[in-house]
Protein backbone atom coordinates (compact mmCIF):
# COMPACT_ATOMS: atom_id res chain seq x y z
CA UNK A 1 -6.39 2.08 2.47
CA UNK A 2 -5.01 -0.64 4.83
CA UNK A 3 -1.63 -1.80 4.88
CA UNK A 4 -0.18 -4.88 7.00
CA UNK A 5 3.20 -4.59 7.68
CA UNK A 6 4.61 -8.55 7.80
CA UNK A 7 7.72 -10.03 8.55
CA UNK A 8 10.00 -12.73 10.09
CA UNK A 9 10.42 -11.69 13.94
CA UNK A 10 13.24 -9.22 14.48
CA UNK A 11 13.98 -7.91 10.78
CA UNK A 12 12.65 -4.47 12.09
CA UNK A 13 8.83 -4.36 11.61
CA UNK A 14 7.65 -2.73 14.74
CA UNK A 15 10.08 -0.53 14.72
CA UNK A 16 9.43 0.82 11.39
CA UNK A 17 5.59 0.60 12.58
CA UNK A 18 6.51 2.80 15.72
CA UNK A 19 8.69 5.70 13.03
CA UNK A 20 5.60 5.90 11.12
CA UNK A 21 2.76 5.99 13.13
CA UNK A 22 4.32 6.83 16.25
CA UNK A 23 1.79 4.23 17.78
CA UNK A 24 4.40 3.03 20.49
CA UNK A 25 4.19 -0.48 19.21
CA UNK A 26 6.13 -2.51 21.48
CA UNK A 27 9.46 -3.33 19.79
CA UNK A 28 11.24 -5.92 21.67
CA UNK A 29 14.43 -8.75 20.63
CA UNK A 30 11.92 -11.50 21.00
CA UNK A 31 9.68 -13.19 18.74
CA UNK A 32 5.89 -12.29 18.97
CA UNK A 33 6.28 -9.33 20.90
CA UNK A 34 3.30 -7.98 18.50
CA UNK A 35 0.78 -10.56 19.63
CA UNK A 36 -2.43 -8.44 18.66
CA UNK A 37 -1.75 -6.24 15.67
CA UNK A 38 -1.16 -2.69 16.56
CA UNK A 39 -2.99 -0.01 14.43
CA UNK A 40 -1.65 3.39 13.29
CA UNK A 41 -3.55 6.00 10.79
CA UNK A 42 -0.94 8.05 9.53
CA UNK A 43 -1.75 11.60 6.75
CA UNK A 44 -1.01 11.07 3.47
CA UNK A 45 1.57 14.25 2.79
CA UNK A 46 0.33 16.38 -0.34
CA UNK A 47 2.01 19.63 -1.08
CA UNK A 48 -0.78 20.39 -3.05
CA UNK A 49 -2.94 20.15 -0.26
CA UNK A 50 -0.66 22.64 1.98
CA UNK A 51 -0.50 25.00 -0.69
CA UNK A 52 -4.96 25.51 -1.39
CA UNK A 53 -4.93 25.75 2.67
CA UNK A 54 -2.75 29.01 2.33
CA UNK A 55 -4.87 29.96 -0.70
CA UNK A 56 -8.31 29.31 1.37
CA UNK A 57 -7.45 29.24 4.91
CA UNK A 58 -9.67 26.98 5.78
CA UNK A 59 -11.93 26.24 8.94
CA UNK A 60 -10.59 22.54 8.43
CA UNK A 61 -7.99 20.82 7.29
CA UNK A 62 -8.61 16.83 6.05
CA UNK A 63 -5.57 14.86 4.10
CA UNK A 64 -5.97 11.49 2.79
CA UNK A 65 -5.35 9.05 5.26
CA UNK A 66 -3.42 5.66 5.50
CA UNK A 67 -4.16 2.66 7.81
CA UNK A 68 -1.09 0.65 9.26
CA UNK A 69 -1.20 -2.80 10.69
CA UNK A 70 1.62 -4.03 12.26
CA UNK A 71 1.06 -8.02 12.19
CA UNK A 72 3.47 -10.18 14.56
CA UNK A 73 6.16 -12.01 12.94
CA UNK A 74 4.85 -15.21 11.42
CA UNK A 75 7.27 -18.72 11.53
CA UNK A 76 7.65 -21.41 10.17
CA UNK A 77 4.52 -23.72 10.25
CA UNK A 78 2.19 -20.63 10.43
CA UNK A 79 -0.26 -21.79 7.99
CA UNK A 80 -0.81 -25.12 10.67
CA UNK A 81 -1.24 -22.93 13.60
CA UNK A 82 2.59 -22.24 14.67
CA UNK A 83 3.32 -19.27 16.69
CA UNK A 84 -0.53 -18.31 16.75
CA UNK A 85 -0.07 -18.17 12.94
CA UNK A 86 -3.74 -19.10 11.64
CA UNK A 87 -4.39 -15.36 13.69
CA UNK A 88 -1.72 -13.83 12.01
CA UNK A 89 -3.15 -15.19 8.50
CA UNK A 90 -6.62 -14.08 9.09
CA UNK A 91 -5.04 -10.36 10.24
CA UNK A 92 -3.05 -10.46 6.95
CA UNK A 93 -6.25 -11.41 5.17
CA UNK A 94 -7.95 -7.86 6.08
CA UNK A 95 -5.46 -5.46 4.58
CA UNK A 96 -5.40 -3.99 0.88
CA UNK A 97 -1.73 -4.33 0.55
CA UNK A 98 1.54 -6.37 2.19
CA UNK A 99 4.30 -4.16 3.47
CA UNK A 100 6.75 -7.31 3.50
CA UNK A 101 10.40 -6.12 5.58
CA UNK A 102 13.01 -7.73 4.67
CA UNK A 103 16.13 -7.80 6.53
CA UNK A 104 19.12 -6.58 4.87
CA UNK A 105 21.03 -5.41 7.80
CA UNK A 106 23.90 -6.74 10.18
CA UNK A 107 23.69 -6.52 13.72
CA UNK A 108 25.32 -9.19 16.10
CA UNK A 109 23.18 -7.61 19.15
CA UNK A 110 19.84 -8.38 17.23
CA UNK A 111 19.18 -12.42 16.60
CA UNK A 112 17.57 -13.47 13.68
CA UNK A 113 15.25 -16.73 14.27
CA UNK A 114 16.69 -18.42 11.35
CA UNK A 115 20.53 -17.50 12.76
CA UNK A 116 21.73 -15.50 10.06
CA UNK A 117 20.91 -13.11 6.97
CA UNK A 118 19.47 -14.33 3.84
CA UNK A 119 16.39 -12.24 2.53
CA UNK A 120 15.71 -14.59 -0.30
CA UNK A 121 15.17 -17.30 2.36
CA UNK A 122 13.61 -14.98 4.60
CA UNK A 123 11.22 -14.43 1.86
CA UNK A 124 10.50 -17.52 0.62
CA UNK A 125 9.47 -18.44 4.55
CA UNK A 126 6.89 -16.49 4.85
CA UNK A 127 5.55 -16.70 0.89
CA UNK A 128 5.34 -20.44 1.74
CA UNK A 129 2.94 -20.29 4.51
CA UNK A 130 0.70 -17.73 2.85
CA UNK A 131 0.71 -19.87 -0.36
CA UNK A 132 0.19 -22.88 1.93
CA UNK A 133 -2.89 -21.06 3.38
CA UNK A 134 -3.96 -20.31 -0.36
CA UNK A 135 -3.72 -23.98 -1.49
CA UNK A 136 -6.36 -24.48 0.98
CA UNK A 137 -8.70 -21.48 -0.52
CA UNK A 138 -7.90 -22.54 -3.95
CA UNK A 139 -8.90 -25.81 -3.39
CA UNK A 140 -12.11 -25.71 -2.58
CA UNK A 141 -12.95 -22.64 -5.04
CA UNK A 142 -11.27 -25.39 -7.71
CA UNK A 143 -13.98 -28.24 -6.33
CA UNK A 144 -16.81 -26.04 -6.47
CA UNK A 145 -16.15 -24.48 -9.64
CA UNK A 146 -15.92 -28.92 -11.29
CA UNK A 147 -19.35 -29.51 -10.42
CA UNK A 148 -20.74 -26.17 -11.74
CA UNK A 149 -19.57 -27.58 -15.03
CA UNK A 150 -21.68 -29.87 -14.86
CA UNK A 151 -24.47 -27.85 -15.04
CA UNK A 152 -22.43 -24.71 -17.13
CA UNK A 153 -19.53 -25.57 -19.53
CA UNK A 154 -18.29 -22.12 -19.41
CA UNK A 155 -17.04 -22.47 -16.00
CA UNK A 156 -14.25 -25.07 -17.23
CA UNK A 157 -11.98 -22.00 -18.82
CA UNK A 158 -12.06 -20.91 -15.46
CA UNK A 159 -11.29 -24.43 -13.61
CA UNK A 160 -8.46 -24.09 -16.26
CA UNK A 161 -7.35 -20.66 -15.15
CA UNK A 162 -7.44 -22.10 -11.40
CA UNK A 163 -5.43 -24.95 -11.93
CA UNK A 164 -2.71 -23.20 -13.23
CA UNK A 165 -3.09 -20.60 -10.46
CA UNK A 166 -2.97 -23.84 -8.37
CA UNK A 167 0.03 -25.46 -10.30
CA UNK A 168 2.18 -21.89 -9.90
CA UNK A 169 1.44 -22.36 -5.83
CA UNK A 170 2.40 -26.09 -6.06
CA UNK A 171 5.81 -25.17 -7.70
CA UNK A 172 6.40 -21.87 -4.49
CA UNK A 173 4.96 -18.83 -6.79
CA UNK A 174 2.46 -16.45 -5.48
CA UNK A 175 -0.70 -16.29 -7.11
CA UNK A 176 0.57 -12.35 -8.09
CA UNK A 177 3.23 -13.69 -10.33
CA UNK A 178 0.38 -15.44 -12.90
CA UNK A 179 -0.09 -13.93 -16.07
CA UNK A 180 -3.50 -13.53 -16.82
CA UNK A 181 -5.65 -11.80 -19.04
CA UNK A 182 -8.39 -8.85 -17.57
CA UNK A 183 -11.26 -11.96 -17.19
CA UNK A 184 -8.94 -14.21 -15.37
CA UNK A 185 -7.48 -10.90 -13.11
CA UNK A 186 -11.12 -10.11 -12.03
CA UNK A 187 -12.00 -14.43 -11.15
CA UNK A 188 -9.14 -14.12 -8.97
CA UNK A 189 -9.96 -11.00 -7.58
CA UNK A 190 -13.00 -12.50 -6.06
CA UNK A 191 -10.94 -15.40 -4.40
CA UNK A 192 -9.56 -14.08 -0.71
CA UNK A 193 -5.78 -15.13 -1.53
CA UNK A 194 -3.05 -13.76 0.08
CA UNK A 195 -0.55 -14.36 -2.67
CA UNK A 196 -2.54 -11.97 -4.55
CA UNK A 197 -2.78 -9.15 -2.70
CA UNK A 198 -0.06 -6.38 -3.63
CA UNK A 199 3.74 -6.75 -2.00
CA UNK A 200 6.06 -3.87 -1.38
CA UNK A 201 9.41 -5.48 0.28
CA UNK A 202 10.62 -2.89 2.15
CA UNK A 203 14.46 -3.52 2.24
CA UNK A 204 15.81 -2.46 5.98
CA UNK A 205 18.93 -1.66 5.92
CA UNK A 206 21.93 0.32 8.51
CA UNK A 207 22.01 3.72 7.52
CA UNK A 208 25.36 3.60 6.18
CA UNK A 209 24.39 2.17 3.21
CA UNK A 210 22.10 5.06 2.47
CA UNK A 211 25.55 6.98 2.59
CA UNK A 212 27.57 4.89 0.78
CA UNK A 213 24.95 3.89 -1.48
CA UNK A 214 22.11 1.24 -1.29
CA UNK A 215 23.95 -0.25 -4.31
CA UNK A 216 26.86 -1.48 -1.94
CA UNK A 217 24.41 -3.42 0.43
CA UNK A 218 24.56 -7.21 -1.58
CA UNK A 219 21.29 -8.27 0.18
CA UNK A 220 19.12 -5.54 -1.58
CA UNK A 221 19.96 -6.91 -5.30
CA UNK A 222 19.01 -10.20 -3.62
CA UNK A 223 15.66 -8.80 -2.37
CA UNK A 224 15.25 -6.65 -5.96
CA UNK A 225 15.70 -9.92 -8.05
CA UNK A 226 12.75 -11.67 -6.09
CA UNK A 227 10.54 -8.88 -6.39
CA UNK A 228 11.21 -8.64 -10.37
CA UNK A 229 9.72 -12.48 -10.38
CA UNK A 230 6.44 -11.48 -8.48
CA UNK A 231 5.53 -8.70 -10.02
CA UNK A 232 6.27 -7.19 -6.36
CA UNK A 233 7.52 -3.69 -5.58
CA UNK A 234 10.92 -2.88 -4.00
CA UNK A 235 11.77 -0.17 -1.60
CA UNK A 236 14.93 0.21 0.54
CA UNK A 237 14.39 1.75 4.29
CA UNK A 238 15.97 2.25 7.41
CA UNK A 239 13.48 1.66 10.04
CA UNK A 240 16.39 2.85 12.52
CA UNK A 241 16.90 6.05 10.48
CA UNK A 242 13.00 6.28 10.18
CA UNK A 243 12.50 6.39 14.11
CA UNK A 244 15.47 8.77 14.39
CA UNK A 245 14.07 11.31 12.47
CA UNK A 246 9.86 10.52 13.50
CA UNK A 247 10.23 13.43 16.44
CA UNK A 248 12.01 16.08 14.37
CA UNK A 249 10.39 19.21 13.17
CA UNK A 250 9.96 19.39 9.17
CA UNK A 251 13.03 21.79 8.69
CA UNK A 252 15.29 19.57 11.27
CA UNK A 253 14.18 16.42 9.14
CA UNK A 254 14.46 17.86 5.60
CA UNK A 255 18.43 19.03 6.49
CA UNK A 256 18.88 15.52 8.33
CA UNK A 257 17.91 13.99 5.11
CA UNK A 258 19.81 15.92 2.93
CA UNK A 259 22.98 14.89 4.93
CA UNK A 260 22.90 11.49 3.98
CA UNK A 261 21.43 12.57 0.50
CA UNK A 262 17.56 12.05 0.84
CA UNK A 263 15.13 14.00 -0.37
CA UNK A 264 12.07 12.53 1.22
CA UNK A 265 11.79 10.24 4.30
CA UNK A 266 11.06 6.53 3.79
CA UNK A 267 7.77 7.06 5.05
CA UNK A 268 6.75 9.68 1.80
CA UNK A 269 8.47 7.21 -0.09
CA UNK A 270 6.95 4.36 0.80
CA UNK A 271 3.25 5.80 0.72
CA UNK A 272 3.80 6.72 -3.15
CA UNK A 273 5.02 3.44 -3.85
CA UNK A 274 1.49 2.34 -2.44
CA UNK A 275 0.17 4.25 -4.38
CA UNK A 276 1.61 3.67 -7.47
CA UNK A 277 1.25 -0.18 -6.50
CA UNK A 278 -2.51 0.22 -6.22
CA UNK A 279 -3.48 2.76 -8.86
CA UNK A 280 -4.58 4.98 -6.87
CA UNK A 281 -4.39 9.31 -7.25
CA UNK A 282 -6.02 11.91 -5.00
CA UNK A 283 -8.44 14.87 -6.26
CA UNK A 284 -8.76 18.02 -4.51
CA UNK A 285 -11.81 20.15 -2.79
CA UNK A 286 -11.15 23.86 -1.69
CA UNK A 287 -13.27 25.95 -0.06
CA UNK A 288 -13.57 28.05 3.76
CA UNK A 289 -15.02 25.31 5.58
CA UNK A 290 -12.52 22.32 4.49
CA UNK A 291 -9.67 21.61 1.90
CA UNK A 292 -9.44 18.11 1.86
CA UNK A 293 -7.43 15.22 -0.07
CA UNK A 294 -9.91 12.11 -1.65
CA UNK A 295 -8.35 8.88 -2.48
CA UNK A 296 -9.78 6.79 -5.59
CA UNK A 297 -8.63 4.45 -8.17
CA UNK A 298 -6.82 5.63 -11.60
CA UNK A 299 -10.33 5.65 -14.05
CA UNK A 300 -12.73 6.63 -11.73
CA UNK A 301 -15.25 8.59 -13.09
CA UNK A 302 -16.27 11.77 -12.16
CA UNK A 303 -19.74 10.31 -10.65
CA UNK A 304 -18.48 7.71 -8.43
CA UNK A 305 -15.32 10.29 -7.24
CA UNK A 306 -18.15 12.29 -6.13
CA UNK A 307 -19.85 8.87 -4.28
CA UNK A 308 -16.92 9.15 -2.27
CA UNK A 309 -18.11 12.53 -0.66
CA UNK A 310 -21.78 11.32 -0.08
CA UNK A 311 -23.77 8.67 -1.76
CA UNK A 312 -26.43 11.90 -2.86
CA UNK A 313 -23.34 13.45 -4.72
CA UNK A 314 -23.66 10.56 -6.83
CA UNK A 315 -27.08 9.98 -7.15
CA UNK A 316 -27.86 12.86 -8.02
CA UNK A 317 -25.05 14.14 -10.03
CA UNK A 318 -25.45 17.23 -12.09
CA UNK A 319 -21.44 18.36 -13.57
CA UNK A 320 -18.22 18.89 -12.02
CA UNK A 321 -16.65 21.98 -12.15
CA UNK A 322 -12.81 21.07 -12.57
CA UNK A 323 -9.54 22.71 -12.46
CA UNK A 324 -5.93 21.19 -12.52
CA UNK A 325 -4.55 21.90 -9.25
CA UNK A 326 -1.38 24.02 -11.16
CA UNK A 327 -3.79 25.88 -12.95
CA UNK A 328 -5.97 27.26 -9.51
CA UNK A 329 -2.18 28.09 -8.31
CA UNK A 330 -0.87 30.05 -11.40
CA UNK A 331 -4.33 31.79 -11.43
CA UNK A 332 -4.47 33.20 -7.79
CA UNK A 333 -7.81 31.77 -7.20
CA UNK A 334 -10.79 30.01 -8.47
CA UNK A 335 -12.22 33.55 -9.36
CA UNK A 336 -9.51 34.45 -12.20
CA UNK A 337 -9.67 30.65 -13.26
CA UNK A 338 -12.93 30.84 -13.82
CA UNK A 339 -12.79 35.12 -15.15
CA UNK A 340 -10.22 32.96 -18.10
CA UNK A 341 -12.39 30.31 -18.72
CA UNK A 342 -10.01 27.47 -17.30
CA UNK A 343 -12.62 26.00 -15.27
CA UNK A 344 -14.16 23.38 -16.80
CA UNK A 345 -17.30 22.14 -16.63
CA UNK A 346 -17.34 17.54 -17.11
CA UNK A 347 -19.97 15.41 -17.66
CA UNK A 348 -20.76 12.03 -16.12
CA UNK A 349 -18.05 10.56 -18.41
CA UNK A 350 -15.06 12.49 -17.04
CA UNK A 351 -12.36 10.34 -15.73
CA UNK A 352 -11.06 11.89 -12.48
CA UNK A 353 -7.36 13.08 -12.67
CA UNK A 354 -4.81 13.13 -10.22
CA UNK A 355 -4.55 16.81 -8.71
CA UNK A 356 -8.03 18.20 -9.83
CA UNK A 357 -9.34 20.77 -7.89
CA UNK A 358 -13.44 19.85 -7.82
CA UNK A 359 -16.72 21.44 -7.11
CA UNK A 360 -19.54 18.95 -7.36
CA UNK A 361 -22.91 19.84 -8.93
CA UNK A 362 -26.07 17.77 -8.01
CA UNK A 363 -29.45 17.46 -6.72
CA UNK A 364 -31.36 14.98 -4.92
């Protein structure tokens, strides 16, 4: 999974790039101080994971993984080229999902390139030249799809369904705030927009407000309201509090959190919002050579899970062998699982849960 982490210049993207991939991005109070995006692969953290690893002690050790882009701060005018923006498009273009950081903070010492604070604004900046990019996309798809009429009437339901997408564009909407049925989800699937791809906008804020309650901040209702329109998912960070705590030891972090009344750093947080946002869960293999985390959508079936190993798992798929990740723990091991007949044995039907424990059967 790739995330691009976007933003006006100075709202706090490289350094919340830097806390969670400790890549060293160069953060700087300058515009474009990111001119080629910086790349960071940071582990997923699973509990579940740590716990099979003391169960197995294995030879290897493999979480799920996520890919962070940082992407320089686009402008005004980036869809015509300002500030090397048709670059910064194409970069934006790559990833699965927007991390969009919005800035909710004050701070005299940092300038913001519009002058002052307004995240709805801020917002609406950079939605405009990424819908202005997608007007451009849309347009031709739209041109194309009129003369395949010609030859096909059942591509004008779709011309339809494109001309409203176009029409919600025209009046400043992303393409992700269209209702539309499966079909019409799955055409614009297959049409590189940007305004479709998934948005969390991560809220920055002073770490104060994480003491005295996010609530107090006005800016984050602002940024909250916005998000409710798109169909867009909201999460409030402090990318200062984030780099603060991104050299700490686990026990130093979790009681540094817990001061200001955290549970989790922004970092877990925001990786299960991506999550969440893309329907995506993790299943489980256990063994002495490797425990390791796999990443696949919410209804994947048990044969293409096991595609994700090797391409033979799936070819030639026999059965998986499944237990529930609480189940393996409360039994001891996969021996007394299996001794109580809580192993199960799926077919190429199964639909893959979040937390199984698997053992593949197949031949090739």
């Amino acid at each position: 999974m790739k995330l691009g982490i976007v933003g006006l210049p100075n709202v706090g993207k490289s350094t919340l790039f830097n806390a969670i991939t400790n890549a060293g991005a160069q953060s700087a109070n300058y515009p474009f101080c990111t001119i080629e995006p910086n790349v960071g692969v940071v582990a997923v953290p699973d509990p579940r994971l740590d716990k099979l690893a003391e169960l197995y002690q294995p030879e290897k050790y493999t979480p799920a993984t996520i890919e962070f882009v940082d992407i320089a701060g686009l402008v005004r005018g980036a869809s015509k080229g300002e500030g090397l923006g048709n670059k910064f498009l194409a970069n934006i273009r790559e990833v699965d999902a927007i991390v969009h950081v919005v800035r909710c903070f004050l701070n005299d010492d940092i300038v913001h390139v519009e002058g002052s604070i307004d995240p709805a604004r801020d917002i609406e900046t950079i939605n405009l030249e990424l819908i202005l990019s997608d007007m451009e996309v849309l347009d031709r798809r739209i041109d194309k799809t009129k003369k395949m009429i010609k030859a096909d009437k059942k591509y004008a339901e779709e011309c339809e369904f494109l001309e409203r997408v176009r029409a919600a564009l025209d009046a400043g909407r992303p393409a992700r705030s269209v209702e539309c049925t499966e079909e019409e989800r799955e055409i614009l699937s297959g049409i590189s927009l940007l305004t479709n791809k998934p948005v969390i906008y991560a809220a920055n804020m002073d770490e104060s407000d994480f003491k005295n309650g996010i609530a107090e901040n006005p800016y984050y209702a602002v940024v909250q309201s916005v998000a409710a329109q798109e169909h867009a998912g909201v999460l409030p960070i402090c990318a200062e509090l984030e780099a603060e705590i991104a050299g700490m030891d686990p026990e130093e972090k979790t009681m540094f959190l817990s001061d200001i009344g955290l549970s989790e750093s922004g970092l877990d947080r925001l990786i299960r919002e991506c999550y969440s946002l893309l329907g995506l869960i993790s299943y489980l293999t256990a063994g002495k050579p490797e425990v390791r985390a796999w990443t696949i959508t919410k209804g994947t079936k048990a044969p293409q899970a096991a595609g994700k190993i090797h391409s033979d798992f799936e070819r030639g798929f026999i059965r998986a062998e499944v237990v529930p990740f609480d189940v393996l723990i409360a039994c001891g091991s996969i021996a007394a699982a299996k001794e109580k007949g809580l192993v199960r044995s799926e077919g190429k039907e199964y639909v893959m849960q979040d937390g199984d424990v698997v053992l593949f059967r197949f031949n090739v």
